[in-house]
N, C-alpha and C. Protein backbone atom coordinates (compact mmCIF):
# COMPACT_ATOMS: atom_id res chain seq x y z
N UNK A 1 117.63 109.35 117.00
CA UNK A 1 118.20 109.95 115.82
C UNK A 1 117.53 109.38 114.57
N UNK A 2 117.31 110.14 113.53
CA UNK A 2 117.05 109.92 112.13
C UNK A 2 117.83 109.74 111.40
N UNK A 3 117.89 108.38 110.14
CA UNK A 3 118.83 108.61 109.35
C UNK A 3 118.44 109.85 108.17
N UNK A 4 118.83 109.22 106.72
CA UNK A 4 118.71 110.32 105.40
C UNK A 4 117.65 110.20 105.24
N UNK A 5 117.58 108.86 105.04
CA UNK A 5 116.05 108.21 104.75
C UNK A 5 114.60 108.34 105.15
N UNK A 6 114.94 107.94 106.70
CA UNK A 6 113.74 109.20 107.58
C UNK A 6 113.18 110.51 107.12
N UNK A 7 114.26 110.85 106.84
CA UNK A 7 114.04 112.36 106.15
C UNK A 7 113.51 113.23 104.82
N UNK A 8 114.33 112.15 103.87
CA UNK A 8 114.03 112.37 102.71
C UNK A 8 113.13 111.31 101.64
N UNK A 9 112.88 110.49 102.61
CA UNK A 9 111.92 109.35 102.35
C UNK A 9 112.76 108.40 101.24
N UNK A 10 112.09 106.96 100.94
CA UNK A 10 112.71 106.16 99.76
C UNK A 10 112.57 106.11 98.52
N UNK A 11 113.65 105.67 98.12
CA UNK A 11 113.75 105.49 96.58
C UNK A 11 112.05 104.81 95.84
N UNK A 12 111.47 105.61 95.39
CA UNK A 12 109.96 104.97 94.77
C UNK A 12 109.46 105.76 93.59
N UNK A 13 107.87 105.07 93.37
CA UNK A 13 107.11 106.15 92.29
C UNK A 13 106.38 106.53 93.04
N UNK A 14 106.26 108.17 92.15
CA UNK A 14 104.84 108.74 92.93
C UNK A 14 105.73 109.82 93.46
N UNK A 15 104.72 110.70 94.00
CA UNK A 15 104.67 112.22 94.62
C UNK A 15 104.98 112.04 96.32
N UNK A 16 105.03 110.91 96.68
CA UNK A 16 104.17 111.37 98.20
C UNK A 16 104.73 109.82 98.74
N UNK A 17 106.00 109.57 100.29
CA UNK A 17 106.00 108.96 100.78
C UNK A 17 105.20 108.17 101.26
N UNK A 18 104.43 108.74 102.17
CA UNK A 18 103.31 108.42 102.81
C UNK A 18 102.44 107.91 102.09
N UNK A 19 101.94 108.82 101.04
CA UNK A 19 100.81 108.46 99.92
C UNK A 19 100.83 107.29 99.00
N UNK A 20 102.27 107.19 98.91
CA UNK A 20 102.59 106.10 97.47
C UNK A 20 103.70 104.91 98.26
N UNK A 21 104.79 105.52 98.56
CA UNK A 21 105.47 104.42 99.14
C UNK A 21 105.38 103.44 100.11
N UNK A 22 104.63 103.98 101.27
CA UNK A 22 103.98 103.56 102.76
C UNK A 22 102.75 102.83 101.79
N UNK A 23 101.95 103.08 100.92
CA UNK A 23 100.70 102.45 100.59
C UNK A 23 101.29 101.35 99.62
N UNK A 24 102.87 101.30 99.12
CA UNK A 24 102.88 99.84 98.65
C UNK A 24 103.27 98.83 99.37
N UNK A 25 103.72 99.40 100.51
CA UNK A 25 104.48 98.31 101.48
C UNK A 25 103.13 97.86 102.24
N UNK A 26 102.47 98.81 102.50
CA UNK A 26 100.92 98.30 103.11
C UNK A 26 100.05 96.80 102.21
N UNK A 27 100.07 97.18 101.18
CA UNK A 27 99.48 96.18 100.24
C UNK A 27 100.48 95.18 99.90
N UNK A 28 101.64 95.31 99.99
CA UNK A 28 102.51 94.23 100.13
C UNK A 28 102.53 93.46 101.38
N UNK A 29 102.07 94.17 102.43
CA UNK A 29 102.29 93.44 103.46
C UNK A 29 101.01 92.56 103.70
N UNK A 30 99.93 93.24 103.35
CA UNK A 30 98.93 92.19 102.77
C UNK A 30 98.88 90.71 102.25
N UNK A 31 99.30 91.00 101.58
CA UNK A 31 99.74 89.89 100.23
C UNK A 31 100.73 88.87 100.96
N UNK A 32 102.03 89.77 101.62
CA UNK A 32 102.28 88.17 102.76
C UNK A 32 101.64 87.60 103.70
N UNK A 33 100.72 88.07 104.01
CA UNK A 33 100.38 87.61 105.28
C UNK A 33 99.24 86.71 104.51
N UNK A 34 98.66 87.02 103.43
CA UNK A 34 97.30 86.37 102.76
C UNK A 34 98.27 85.17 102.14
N UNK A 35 99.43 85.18 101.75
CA UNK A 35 100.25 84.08 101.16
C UNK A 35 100.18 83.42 100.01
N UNK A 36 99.12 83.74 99.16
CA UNK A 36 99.27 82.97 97.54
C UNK A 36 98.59 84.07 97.20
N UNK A 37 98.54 84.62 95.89
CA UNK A 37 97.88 85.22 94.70
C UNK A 37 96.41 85.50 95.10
N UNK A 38 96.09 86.82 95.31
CA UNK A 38 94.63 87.23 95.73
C UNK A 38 94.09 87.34 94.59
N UNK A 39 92.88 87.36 94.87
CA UNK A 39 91.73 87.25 93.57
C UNK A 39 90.54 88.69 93.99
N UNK A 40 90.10 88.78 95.04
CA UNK A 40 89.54 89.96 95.52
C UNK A 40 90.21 91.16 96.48
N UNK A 41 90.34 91.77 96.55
CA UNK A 41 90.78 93.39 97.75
C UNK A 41 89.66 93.72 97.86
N UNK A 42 89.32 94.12 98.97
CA UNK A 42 88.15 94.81 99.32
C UNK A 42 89.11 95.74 100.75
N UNK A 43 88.92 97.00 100.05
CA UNK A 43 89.93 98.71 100.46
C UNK A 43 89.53 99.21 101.08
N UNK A 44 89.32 99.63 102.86
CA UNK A 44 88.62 100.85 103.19
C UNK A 44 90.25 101.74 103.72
N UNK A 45 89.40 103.08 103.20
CA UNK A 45 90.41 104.27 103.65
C UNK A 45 90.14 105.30 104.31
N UNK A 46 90.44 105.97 105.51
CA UNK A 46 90.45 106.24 105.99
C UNK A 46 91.18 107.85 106.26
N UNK A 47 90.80 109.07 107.05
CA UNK A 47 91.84 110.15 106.98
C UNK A 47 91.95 110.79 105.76
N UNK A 48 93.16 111.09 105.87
CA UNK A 48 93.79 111.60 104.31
C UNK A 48 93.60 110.97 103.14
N UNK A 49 94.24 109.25 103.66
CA UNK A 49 94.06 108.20 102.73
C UNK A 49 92.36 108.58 102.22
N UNK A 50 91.46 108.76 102.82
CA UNK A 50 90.22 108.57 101.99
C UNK A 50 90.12 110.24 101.41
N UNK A 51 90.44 111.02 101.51
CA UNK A 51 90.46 112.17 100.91
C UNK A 51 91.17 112.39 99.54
N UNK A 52 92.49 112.34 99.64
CA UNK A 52 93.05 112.18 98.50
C UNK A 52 94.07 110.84 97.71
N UNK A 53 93.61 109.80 98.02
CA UNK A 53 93.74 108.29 97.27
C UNK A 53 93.86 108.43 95.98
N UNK A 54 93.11 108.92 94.95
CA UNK A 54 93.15 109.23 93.76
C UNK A 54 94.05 110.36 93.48
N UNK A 55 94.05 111.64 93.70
CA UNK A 55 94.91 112.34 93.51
C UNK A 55 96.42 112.41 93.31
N UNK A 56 96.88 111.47 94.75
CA UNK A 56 97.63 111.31 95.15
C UNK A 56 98.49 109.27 94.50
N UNK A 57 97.38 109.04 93.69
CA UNK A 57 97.92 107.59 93.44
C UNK A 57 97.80 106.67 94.46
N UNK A 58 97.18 106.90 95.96
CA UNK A 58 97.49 105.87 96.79
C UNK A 58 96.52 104.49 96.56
N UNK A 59 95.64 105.03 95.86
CA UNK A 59 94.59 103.29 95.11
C UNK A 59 95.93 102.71 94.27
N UNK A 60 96.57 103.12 93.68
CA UNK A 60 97.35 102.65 92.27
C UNK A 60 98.68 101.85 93.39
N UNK A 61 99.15 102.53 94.08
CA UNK A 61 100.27 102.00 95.13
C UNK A 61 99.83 101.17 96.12
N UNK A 62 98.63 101.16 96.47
CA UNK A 62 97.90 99.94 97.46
C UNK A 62 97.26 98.16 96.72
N UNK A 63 97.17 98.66 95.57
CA UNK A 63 97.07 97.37 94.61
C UNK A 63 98.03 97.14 94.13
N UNK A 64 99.69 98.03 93.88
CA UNK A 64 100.73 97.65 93.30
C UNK A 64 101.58 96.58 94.01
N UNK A 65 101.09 96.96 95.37
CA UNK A 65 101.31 95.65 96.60
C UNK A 65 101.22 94.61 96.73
N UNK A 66 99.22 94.65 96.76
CA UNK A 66 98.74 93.64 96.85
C UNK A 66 99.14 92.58 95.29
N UNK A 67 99.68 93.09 94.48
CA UNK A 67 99.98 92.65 93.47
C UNK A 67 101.48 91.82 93.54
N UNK A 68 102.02 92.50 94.71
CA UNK A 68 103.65 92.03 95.07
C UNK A 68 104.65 92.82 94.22
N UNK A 69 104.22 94.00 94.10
CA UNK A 69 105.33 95.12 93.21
C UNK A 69 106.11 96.06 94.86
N UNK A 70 106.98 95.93 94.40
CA UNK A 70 108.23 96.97 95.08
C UNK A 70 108.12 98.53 95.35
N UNK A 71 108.22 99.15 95.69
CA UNK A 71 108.05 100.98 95.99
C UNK A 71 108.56 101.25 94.97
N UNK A 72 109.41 101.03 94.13
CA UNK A 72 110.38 101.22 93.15
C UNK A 72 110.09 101.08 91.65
N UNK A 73 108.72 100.32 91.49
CA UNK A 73 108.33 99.50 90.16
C UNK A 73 107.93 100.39 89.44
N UNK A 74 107.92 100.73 88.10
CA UNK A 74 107.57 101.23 87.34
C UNK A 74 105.79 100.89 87.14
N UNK A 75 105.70 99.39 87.19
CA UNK A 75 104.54 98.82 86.94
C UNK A 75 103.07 99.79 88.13
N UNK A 76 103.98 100.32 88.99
CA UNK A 76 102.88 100.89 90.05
C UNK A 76 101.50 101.79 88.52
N UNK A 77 102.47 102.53 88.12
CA UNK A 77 101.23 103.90 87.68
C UNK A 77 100.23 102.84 86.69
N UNK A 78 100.34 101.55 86.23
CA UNK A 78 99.55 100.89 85.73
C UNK A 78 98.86 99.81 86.71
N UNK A 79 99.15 99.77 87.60
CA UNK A 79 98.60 98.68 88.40
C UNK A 79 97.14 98.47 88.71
N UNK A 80 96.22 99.41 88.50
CA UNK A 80 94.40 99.03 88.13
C UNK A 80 94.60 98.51 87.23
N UNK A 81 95.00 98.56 86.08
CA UNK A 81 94.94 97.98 84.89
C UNK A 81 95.42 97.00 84.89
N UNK A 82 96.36 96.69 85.61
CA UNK A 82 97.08 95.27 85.73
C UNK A 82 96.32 94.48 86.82
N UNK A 83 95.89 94.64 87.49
CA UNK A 83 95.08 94.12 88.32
C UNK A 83 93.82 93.55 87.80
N UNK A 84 93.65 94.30 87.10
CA UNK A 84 92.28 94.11 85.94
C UNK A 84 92.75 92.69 85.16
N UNK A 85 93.59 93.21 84.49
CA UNK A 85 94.35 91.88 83.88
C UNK A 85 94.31 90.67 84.12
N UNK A 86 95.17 90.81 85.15
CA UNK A 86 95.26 89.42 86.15
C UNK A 86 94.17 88.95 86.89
N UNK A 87 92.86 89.29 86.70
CA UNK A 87 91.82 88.93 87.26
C UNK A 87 91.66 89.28 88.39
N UNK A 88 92.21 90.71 89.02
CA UNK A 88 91.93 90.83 90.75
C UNK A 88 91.09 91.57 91.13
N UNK A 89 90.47 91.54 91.56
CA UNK A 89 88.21 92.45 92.08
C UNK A 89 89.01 93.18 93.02
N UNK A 90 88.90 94.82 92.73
CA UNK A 90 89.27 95.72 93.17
C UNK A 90 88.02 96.94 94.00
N UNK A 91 87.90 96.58 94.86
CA UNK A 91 87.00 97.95 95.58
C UNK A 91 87.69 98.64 96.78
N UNK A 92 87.07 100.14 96.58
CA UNK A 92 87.27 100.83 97.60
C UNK A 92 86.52 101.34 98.05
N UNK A 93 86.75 101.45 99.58
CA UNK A 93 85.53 102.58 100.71
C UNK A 93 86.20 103.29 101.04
N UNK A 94 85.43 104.74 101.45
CA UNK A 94 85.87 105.47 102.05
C UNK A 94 85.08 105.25 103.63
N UNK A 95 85.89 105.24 105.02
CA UNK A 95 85.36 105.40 106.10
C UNK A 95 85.54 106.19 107.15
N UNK A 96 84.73 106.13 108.42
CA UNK A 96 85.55 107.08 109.36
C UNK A 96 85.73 105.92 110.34
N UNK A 97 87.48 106.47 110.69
CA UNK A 97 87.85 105.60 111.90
C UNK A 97 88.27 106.45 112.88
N UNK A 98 87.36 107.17 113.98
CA UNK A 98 87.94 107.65 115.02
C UNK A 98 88.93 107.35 115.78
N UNK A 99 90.09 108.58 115.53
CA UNK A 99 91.28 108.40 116.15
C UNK A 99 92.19 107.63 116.08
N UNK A 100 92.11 106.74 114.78
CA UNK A 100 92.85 106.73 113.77
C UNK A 100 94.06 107.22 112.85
N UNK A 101 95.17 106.60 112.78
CA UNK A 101 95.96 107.39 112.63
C UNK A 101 95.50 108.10 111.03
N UNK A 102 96.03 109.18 110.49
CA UNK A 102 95.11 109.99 109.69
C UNK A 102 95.16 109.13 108.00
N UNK A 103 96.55 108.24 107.64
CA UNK A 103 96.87 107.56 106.40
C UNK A 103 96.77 106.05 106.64
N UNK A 104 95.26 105.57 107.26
CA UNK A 104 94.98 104.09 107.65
C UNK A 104 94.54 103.42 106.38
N UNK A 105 94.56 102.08 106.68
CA UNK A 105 93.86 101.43 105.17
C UNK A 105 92.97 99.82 105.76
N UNK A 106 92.42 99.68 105.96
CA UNK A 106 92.02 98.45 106.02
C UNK A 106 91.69 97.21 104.85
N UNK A 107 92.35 96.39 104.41
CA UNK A 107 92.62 95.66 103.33
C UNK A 107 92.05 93.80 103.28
N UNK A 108 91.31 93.80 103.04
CA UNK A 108 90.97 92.32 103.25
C UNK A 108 90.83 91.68 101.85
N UNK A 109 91.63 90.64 101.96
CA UNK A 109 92.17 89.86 100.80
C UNK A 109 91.22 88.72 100.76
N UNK A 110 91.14 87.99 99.61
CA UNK A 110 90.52 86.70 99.43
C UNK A 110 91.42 85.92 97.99
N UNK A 111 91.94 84.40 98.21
CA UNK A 111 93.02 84.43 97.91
C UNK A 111 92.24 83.17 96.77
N UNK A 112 93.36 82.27 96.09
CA UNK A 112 93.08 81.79 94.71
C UNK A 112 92.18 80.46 95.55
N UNK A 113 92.46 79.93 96.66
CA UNK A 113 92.00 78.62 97.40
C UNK A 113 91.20 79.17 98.61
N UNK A 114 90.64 80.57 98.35
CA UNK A 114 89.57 80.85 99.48
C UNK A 114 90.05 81.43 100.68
N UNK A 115 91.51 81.31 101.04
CA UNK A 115 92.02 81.55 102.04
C UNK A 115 91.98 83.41 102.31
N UNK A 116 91.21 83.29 103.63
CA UNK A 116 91.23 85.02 103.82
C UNK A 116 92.16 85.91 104.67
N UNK A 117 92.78 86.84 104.49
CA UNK A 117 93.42 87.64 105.66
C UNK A 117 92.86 89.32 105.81
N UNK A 118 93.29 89.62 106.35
CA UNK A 118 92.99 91.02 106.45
C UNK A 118 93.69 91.87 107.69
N UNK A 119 93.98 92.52 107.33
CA UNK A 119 95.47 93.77 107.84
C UNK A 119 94.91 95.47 107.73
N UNK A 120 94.90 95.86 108.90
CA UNK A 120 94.87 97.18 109.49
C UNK A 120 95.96 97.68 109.75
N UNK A 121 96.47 98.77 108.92
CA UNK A 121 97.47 99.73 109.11
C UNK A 121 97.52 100.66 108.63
N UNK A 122 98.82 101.19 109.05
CA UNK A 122 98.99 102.76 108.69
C UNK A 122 100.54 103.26 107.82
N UNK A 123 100.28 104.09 107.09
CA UNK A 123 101.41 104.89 106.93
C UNK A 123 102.20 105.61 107.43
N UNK A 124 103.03 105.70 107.98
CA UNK A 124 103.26 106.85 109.53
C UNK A 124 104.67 107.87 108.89
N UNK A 125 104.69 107.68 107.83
CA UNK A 125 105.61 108.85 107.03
C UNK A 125 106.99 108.63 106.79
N UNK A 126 107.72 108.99 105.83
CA UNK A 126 108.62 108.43 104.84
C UNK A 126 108.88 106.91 104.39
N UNK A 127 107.64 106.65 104.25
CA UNK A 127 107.54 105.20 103.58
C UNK A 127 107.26 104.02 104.61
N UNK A 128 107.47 104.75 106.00
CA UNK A 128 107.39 103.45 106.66
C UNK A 128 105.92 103.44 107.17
N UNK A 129 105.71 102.08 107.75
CA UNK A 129 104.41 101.39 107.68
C UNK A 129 104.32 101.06 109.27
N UNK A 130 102.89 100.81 110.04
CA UNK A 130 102.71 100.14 111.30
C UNK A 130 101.77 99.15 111.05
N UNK A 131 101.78 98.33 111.41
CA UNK A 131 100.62 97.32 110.78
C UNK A 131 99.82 97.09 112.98
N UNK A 132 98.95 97.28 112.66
CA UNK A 132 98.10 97.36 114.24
C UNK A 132 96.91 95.99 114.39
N UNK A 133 96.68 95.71 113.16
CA UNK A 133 95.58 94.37 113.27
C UNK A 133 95.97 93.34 112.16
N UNK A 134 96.02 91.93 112.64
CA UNK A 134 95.88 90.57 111.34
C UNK A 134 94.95 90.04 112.11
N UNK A 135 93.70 89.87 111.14
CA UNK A 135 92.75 89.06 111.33
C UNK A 135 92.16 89.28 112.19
N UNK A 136 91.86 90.39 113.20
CA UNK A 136 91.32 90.08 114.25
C UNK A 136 92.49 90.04 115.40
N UNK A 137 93.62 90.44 115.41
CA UNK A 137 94.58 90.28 116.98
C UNK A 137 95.34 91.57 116.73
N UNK A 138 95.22 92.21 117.84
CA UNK A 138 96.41 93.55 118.00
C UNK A 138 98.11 93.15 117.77
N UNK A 139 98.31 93.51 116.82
CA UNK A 139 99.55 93.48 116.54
C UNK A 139 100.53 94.86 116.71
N UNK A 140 102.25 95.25 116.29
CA UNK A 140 102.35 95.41 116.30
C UNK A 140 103.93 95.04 115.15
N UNK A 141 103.57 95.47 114.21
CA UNK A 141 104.51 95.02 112.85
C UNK A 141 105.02 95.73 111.69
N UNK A 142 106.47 96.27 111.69
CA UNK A 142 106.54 97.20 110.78
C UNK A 142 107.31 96.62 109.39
N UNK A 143 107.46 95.51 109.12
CA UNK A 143 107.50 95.42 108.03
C UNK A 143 109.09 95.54 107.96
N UNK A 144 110.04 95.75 108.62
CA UNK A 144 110.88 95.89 108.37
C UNK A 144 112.56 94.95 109.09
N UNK A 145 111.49 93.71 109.65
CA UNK A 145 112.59 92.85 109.98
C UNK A 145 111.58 91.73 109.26
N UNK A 146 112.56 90.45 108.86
CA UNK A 146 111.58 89.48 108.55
C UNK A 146 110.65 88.64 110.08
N UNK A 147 109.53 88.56 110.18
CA UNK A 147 108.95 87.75 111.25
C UNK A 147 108.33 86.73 110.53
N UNK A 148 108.02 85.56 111.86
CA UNK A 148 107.71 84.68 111.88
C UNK A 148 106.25 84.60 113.09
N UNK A 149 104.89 83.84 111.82
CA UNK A 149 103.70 84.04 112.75
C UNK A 149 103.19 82.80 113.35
N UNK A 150 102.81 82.32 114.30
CA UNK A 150 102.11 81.46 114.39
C UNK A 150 100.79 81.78 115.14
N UNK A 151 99.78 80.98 114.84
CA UNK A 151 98.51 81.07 114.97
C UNK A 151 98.38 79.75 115.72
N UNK A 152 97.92 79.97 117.17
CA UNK A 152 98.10 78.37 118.19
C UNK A 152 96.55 78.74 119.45
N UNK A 153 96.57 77.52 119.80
CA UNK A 153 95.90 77.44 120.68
C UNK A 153 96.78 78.52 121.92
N UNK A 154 95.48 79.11 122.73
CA UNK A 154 95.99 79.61 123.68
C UNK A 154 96.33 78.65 125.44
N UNK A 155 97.19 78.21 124.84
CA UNK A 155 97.89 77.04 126.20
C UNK A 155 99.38 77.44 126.59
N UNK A 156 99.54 76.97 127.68
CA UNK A 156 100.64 77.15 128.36
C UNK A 156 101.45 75.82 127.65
N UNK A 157 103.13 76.80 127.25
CA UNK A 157 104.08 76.03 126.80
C UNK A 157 104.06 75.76 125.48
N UNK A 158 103.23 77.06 124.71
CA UNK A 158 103.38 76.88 123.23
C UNK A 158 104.77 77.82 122.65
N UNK A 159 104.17 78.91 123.21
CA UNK A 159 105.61 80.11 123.00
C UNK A 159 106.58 79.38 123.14
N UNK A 160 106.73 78.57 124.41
CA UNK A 160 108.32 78.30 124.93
C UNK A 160 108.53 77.10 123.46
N UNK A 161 107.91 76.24 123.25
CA UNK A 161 108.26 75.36 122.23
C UNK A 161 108.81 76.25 120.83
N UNK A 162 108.16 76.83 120.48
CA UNK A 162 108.46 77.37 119.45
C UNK A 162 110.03 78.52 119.44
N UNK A 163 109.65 78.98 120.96
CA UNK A 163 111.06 80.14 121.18
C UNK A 163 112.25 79.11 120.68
N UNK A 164 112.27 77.71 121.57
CA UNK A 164 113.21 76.92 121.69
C UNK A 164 113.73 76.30 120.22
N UNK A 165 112.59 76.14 119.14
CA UNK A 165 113.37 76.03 118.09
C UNK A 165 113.66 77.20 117.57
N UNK A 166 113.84 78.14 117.43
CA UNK A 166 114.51 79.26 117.12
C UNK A 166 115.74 79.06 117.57
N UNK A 167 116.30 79.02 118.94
CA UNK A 167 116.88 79.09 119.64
C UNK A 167 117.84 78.33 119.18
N UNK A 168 117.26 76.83 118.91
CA UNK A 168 118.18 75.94 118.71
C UNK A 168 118.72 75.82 117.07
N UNK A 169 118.18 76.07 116.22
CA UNK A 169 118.70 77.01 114.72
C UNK A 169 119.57 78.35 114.96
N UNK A 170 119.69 79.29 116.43
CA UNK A 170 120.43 80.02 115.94
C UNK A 170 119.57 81.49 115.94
N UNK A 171 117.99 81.10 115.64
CA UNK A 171 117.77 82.51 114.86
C UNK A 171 117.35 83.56 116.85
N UNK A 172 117.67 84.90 116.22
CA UNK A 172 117.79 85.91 117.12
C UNK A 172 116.09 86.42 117.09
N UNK A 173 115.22 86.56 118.02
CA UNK A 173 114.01 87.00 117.89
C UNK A 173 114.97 89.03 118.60
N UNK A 174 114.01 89.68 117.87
CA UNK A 174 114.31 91.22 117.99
C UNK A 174 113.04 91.41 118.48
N UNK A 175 112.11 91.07 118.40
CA UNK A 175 110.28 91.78 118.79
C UNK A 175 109.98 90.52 118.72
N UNK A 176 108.63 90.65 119.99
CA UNK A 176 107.83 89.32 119.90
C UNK A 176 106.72 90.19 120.75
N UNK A 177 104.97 89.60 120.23
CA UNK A 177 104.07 89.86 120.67
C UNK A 177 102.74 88.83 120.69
N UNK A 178 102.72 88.68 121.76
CA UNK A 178 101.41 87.00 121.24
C UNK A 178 100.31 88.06 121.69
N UNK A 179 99.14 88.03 121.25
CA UNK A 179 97.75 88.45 120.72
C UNK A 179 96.90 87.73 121.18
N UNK A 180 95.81 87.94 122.11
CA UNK A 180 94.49 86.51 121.77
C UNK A 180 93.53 87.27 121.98
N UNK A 181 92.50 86.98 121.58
CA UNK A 181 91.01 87.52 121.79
C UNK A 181 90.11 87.25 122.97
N UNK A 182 90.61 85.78 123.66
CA UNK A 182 89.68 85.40 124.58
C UNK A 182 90.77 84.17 125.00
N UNK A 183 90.65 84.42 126.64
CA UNK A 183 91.69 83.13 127.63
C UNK A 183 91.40 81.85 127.18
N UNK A 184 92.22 81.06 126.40
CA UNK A 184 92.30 79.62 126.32
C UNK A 184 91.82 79.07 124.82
N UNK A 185 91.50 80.67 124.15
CA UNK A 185 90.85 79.96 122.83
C UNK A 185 92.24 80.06 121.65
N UNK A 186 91.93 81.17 120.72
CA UNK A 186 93.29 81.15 119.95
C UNK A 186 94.10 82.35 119.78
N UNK A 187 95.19 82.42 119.42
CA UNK A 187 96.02 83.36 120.07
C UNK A 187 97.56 83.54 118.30
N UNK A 188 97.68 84.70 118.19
CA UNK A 188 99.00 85.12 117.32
C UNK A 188 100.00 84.89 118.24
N UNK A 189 100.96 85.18 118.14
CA UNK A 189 102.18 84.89 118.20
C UNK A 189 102.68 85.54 116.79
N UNK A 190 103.70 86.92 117.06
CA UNK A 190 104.15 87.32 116.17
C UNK A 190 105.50 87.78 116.60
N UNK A 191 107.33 86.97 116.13
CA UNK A 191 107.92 87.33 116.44
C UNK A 191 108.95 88.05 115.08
N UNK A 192 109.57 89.00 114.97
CA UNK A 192 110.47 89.48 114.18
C UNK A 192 111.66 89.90 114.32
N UNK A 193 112.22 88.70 113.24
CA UNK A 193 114.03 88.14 113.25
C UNK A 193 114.67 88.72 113.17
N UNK A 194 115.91 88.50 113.57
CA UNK A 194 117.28 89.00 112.93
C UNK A 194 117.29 88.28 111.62
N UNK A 195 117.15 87.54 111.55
CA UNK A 195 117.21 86.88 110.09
C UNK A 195 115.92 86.24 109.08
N UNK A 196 116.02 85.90 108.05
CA UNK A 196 114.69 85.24 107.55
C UNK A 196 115.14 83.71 108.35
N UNK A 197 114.19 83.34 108.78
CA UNK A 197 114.33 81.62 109.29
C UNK A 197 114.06 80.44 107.97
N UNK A 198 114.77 79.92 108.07
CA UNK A 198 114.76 78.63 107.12
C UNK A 198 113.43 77.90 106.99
N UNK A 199 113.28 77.10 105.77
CA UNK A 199 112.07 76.72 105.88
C UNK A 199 111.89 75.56 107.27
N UNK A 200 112.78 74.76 107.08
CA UNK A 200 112.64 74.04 108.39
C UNK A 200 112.18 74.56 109.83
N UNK A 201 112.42 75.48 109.98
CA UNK A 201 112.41 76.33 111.37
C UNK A 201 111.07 75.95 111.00
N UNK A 202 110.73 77.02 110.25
CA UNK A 202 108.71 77.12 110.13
C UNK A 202 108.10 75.90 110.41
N UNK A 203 108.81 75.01 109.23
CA UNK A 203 108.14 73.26 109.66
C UNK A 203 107.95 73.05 110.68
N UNK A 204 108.88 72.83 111.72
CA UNK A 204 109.16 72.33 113.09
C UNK A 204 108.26 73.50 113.49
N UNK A 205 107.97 74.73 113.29
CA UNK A 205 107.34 75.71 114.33
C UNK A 205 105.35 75.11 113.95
N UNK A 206 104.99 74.27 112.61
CA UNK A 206 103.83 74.19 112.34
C UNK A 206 104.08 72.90 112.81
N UNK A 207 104.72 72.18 113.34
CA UNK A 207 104.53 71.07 113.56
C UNK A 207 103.97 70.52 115.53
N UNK A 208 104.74 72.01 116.30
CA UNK A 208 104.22 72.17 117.23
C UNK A 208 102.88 71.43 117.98
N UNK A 209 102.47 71.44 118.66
CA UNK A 209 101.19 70.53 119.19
C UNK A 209 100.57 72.18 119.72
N UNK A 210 99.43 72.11 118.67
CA UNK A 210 98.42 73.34 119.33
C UNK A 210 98.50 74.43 118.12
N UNK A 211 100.01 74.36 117.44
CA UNK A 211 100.22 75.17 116.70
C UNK A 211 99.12 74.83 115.34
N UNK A 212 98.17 76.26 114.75
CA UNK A 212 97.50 75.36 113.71
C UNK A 212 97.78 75.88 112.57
N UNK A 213 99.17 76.94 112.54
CA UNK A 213 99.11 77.69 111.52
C UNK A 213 100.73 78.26 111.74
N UNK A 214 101.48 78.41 110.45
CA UNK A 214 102.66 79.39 110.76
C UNK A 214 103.54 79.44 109.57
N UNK A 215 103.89 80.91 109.46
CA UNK A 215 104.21 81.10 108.28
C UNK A 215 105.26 82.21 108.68
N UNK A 216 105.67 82.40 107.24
CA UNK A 216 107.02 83.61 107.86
C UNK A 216 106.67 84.68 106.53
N UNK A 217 107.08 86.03 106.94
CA UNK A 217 107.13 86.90 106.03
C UNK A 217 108.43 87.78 106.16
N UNK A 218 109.01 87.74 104.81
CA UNK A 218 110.17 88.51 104.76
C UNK A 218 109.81 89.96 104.81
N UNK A 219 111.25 90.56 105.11
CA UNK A 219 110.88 92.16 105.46
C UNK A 219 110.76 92.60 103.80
N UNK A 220 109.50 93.93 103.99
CA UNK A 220 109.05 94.46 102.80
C UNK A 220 110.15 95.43 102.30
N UNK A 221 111.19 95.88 103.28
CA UNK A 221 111.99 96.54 102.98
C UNK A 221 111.59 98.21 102.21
């Protein structure tokens, strides 16, 4: 079943769910996963997205993101300009991604201390988002529960450490997907909460043995 929302898409700016709302949560979701203040975007688009981006505002709603603006912001229809402002190096490509879903974006951030991420996803209609790649690992992330990532060696008895402090805080995992590229090297771990987890949780989850990385991102809502 669908709710209203499904239907009639969310409260935002702009013409076009898909086009404007789905493309700020995309660039927002960016921006958490990259974790401090980006300094470069470098945009490829894809489908529709590379057809009508301009027309449609989806450049203006994909930097209103990466900027950390809301579906809702007024600030969206200025956001090149504000981006400009704030010092953020803005490019876009157009590409072809066979079989691809048709409103993809590929987004790679570069942040104030060098730190890089980069996020493959899609718009999949009335605002909501699939996120399919971080960094290099098949994911599967919609943005709409808060998760918690860690980035670990691929060894036996890392998951279970980390499940177990969850567990023992309380927090409810709803989705979980660990990722690796190659047996024994390094591996995601991406689970998403019933709740946002405390900072402690995270601590104890980066404090792990193997664990070399972990962070949490609230839902983009």
């Amino acid at each position: 079943m669908h709710n209203v929302f499904d239907i009639v898409g969310p409260v935002m700016i702009g013409p076009s769910s898909s086009h404007t709302a789905g493309a700020v949560r995309l660039g927002l979701m960016a921006r958490q996963v990259l974790g401090e203040v980006p300094v470069r975007a470098d945009i490829e688009l894809a489908g529709s997205f590379a057809q009508t981006y301009r027309g449609h505002g989806t450049d203006k709603a994909l930097v209103a993101g990466i900027l950390g603006f809301r579906q809702d912001d007024e600030r969206i229809r200025d956001a090149l300009a504000i981006a400009a402002r704030q010092g953020l190096d803005v490019r876009f490509q157009t590409v072809q991604l066979p079989d691809a879903h048709p409103n993809t974006a590929i987004i790679r951030l570069i942040g104030v201390t060098g730190r890089l991420a980069r996020i493959r996803g899609a718009s999949v209609g009335g605002g909501n988002i699939l996120v399919s790649n971080i960094d290099g690992y098949e994911v599967e992330l919609s943005g709409a529960y808060p998760a918690l990532i860690a980035i670990h060696r691929d060894r036996p008895g890392v998951v279970a450490q980390v499940t177990q402090i969850l567990s023992r805080y309380e927090v409810n995992i709803a989705f979980m997907r660990v990722s690796r590229q190659n047996r024994g090297e390094t591996a995601m771990m991406i689970m998403e909460l019933d709740d946002v987890p405390a900072d402690e949780v995270v601590e104890e989850c980066q404090e792990v043995c193997d664990v070399e990385h972990a962070f949490s991102i609230p839902p983009i809502g």
